[in-house]
Protein backbone atom coordinates (compact mmCIF):
# COMPACT_ATOMS: atom_id res chain seq x y z
CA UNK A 1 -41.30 7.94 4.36
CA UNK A 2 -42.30 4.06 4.23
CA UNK A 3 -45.72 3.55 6.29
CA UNK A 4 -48.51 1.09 5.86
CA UNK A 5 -52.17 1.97 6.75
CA UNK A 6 -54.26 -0.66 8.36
CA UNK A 7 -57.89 -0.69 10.89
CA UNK A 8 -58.26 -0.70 14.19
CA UNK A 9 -61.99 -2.16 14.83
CA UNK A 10 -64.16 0.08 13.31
CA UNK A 11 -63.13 3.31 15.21
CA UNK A 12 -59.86 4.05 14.47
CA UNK A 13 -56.60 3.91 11.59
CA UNK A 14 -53.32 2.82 12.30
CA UNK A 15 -50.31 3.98 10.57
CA UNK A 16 -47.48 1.80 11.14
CA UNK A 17 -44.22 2.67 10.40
CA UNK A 18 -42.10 -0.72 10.71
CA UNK A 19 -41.35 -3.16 13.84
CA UNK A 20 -38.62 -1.92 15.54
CA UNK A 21 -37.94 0.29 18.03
CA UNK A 22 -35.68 2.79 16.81
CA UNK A 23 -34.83 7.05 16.76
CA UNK A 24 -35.65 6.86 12.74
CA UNK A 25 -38.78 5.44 13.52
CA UNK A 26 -39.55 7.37 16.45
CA UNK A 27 -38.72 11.01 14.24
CA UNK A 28 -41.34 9.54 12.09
CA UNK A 29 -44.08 8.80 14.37
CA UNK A 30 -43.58 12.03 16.19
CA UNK A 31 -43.43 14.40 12.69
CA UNK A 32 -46.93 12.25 12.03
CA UNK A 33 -48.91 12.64 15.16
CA UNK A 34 -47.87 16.94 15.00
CA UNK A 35 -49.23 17.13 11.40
CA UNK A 36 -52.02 14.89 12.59
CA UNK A 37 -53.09 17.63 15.35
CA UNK A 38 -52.12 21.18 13.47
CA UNK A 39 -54.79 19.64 10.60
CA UNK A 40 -57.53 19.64 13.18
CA UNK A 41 -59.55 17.47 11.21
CA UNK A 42 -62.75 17.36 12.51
CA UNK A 43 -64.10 13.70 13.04
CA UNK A 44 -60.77 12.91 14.64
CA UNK A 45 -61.86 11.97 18.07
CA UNK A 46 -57.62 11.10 19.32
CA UNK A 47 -54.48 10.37 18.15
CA UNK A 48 -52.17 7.99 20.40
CA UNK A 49 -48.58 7.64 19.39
CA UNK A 50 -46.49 4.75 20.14
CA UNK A 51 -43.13 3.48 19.53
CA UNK A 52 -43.71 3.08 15.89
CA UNK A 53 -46.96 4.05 15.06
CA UNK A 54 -49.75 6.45 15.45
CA UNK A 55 -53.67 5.63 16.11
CA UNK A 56 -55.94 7.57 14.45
CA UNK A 57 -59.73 7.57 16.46
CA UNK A 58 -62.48 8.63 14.64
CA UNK A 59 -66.42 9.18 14.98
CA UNK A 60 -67.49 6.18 12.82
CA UNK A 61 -70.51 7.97 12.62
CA UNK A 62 -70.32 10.81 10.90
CA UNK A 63 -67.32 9.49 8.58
CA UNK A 64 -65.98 6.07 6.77
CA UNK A 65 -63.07 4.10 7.13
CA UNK A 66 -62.22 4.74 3.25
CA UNK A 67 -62.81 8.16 3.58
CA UNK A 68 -60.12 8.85 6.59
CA UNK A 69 -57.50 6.24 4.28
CA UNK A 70 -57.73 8.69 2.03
CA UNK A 71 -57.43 11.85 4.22
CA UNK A 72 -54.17 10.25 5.80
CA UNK A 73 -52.79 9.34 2.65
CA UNK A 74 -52.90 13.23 1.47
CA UNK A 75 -51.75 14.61 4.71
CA UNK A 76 -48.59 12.30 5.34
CA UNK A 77 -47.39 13.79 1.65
CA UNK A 78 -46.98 17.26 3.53
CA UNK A 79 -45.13 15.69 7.00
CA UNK A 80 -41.51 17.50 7.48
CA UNK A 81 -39.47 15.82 9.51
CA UNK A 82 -37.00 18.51 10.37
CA UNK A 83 -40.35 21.09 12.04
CA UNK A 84 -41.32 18.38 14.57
CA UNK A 85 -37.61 18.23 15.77
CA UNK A 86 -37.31 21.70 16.60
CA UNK A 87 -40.49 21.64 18.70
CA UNK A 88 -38.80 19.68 21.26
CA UNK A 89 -38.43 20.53 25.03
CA UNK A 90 -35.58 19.19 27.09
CA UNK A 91 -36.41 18.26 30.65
CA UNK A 92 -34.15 18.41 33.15
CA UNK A 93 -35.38 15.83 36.18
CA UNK A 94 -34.12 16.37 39.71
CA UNK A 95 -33.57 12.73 41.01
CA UNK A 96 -32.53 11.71 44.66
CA UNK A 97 -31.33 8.55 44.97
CA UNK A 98 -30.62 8.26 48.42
CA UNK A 99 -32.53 6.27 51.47
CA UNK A 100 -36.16 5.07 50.97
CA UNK A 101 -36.53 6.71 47.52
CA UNK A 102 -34.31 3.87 46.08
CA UNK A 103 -35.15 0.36 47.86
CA UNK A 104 -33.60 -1.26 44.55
CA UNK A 105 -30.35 0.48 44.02
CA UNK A 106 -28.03 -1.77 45.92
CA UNK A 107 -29.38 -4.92 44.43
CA UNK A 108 -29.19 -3.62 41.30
CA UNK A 109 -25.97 -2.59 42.01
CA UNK A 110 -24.67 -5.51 42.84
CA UNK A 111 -26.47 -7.25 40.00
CA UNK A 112 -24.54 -5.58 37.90
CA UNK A 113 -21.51 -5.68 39.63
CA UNK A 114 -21.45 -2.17 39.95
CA UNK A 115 -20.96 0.71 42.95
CA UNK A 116 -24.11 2.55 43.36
CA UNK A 117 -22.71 5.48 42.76
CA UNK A 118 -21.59 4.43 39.49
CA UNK A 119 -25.05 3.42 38.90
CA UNK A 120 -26.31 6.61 39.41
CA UNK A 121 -23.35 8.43 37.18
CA UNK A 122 -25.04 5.85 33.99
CA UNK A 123 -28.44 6.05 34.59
CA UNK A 124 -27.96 10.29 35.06
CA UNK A 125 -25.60 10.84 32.23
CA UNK A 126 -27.57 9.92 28.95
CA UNK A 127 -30.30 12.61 27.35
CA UNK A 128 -33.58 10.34 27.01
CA UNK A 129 -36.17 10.39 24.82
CA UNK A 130 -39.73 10.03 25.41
CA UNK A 131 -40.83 7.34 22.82
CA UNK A 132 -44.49 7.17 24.25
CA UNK A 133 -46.94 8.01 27.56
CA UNK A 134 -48.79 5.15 28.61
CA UNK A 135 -49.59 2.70 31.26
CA UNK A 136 -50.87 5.34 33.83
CA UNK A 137 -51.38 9.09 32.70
CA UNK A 138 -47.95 11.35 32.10
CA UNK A 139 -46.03 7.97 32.61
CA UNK A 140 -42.51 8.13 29.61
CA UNK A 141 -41.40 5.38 28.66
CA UNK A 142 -37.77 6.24 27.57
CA UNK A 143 -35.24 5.26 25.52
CA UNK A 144 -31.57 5.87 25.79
CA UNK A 145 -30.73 3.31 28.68
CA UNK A 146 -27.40 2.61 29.13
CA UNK A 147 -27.16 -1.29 27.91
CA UNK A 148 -25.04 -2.11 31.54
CA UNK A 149 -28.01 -1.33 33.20
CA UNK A 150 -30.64 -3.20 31.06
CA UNK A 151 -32.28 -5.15 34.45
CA UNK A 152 -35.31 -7.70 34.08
CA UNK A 153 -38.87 -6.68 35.81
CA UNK A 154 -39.02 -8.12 39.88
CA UNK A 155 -40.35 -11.30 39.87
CA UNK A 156 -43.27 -10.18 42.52
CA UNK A 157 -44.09 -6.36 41.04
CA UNK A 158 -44.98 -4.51 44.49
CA UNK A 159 -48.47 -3.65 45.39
CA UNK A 160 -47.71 0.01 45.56
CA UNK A 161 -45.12 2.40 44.10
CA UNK A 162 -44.78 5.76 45.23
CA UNK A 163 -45.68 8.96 43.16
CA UNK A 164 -42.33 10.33 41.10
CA UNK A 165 -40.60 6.76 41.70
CA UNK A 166 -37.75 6.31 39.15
CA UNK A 167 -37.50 2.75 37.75
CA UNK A 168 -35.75 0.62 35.23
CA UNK A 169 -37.43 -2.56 33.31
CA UNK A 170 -35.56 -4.56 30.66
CA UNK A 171 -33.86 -1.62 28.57
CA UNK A 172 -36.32 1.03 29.61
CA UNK A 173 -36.28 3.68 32.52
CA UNK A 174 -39.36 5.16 33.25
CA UNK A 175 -40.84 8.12 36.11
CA UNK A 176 -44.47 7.07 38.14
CA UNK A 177 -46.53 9.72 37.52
CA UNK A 178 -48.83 8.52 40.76
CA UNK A 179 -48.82 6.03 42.63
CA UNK A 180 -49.48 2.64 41.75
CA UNK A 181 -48.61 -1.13 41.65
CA UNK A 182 -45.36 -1.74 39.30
CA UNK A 183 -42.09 -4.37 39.10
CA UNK A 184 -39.68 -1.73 38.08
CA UNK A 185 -36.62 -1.74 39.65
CA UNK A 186 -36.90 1.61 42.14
CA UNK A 187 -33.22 3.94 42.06
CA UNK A 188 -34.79 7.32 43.16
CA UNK A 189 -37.44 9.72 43.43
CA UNK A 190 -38.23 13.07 41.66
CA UNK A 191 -40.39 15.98 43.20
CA UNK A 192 -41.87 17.08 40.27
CA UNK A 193 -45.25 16.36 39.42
CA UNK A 194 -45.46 14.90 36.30
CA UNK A 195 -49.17 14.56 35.90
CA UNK A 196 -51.53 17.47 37.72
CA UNK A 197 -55.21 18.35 36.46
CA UNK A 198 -54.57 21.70 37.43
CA UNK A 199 -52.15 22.78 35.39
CA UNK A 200 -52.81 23.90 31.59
CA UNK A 201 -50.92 21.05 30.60
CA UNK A 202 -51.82 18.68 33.06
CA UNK A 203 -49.11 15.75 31.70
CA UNK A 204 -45.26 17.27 31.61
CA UNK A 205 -43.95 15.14 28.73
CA UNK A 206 -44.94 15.15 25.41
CA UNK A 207 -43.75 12.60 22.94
CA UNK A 208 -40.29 13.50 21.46
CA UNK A 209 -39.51 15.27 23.90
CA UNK A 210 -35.74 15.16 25.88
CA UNK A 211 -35.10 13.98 29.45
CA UNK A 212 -32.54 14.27 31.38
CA UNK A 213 -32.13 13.28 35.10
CA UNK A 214 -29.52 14.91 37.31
CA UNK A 215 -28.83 13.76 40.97
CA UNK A 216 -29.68 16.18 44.01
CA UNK A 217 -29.30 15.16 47.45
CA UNK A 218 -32.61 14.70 50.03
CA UNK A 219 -32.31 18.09 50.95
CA UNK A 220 -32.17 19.77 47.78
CA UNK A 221 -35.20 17.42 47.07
CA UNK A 222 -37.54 18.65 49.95
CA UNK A 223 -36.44 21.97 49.03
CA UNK A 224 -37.35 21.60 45.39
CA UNK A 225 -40.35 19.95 46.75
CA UNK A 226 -41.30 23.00 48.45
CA UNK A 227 -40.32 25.25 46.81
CA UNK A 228 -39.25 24.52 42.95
CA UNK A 229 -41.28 25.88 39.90
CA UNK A 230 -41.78 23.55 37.18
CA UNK A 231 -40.99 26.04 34.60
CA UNK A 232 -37.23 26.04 36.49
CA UNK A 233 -36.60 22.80 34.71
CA UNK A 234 -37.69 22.96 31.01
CA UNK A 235 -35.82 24.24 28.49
């Protein structure tokens, strides 16, 4: 595994695993950041994956830059790919993309020279995976677009997206967590709640993890709204 070790102010350790973005990569980061939290390491204040790299934060206090080099140097010899991969979850998204919950989908659609419906059939058909969380807490940011679909940000972002909006931005699709300003293109809706301080978990995704949206009409979406467990839709 090729990696290169560099600070980040005088709090935290990068390790950087090239500049692309890419599934090798991506195995990489994600077999990283798990060895990363099963060691436990005590000065380790957080760990932030990203597309191809992971952030180590520590208490600059109580420990030295030199001395966490050296700790991540001895614990990447012991990463195994293969474990991290099997830890996956695969969740499966209920997605209506009918009415108000997609304002974008015709122009899109029409960008693209597409039906709607066969919009829906490419942005529903591909597994996804969950590269990082960022921008607004539980947000993915997924890979696995369909390339016919790759759409440029609005020009004017709007000052308010709705919670469990489903949007695409350049060759990323991506699920609000809350609501919040954005200039993705809107094409549906979930009822899930991805992010909720209540639960044990309180963000859905985890990085690596599988996604995978499937289409349910507006009244199979109030239902699930209603009345749908989470636990219904992870596998």
């Amino acid at each position: 595994m090729d990696y290169s070790l560099h600070p980040l102010g005088n709090q935290a350790l990068v390790i950087s695993f090239g500049d692309e973005i890419s599934q090798a990569l991506h195995e990489q980061v994600v077999a990283t950041y798990k060895s990363l939290q099963q060691a436990r390491i005590a000065y380790v204040t957080d760990l932030v994956p990203t597309y191809r790299s992971v952030a180590v934060y520590y208490n600059w206090r109580v420990v030295s830059y030199c001395e966490v080099e050296q700790r991540v140097q001895a614990l990447m010899k012991t990463v195994q790919l293969e474990e991290s991969l099997n830890e996956q979850k695969v969740i499966n998204l209920p997605v209506c993309y009918e009415g108000e919950f997609a304002p974008d989908l015709q122009a899109l659609a029409e960008f693209h020279n597409m039906s709607q419906q066969e919009v829906i059939k490419r942005h529903s058909e591909p597994n996804y995976l969950v590269y990082m969380i960022g921008f607004l807490p539980g947000f993915p940011y997924l890979g696995g677009l369909d390339d016919e679909l790759e759409t440029q940000r609005l020009q004017t972002p709007r000052a308010e997206v709705s919670k469990g909006s489903v949007g695409i931005a350049g060759k990323q699709t991506g699920v609000y967590p809350v609501s919040s300003p954005g200039g993705w293109h809107i094409i549906g809706n979930t009822p899930i709640e991805l992010f909720d301080v209540k639960r044990e978990q309180p963000v859905l995704f985890e990085v690596g993890d599988q996604l995978k949206f499937y289409p349910v009409t507006r009244s199979e979406y109030d239902w699930i709204y209603e009345k749908g467990c989470i636990e219904d839709f992870i596998q």
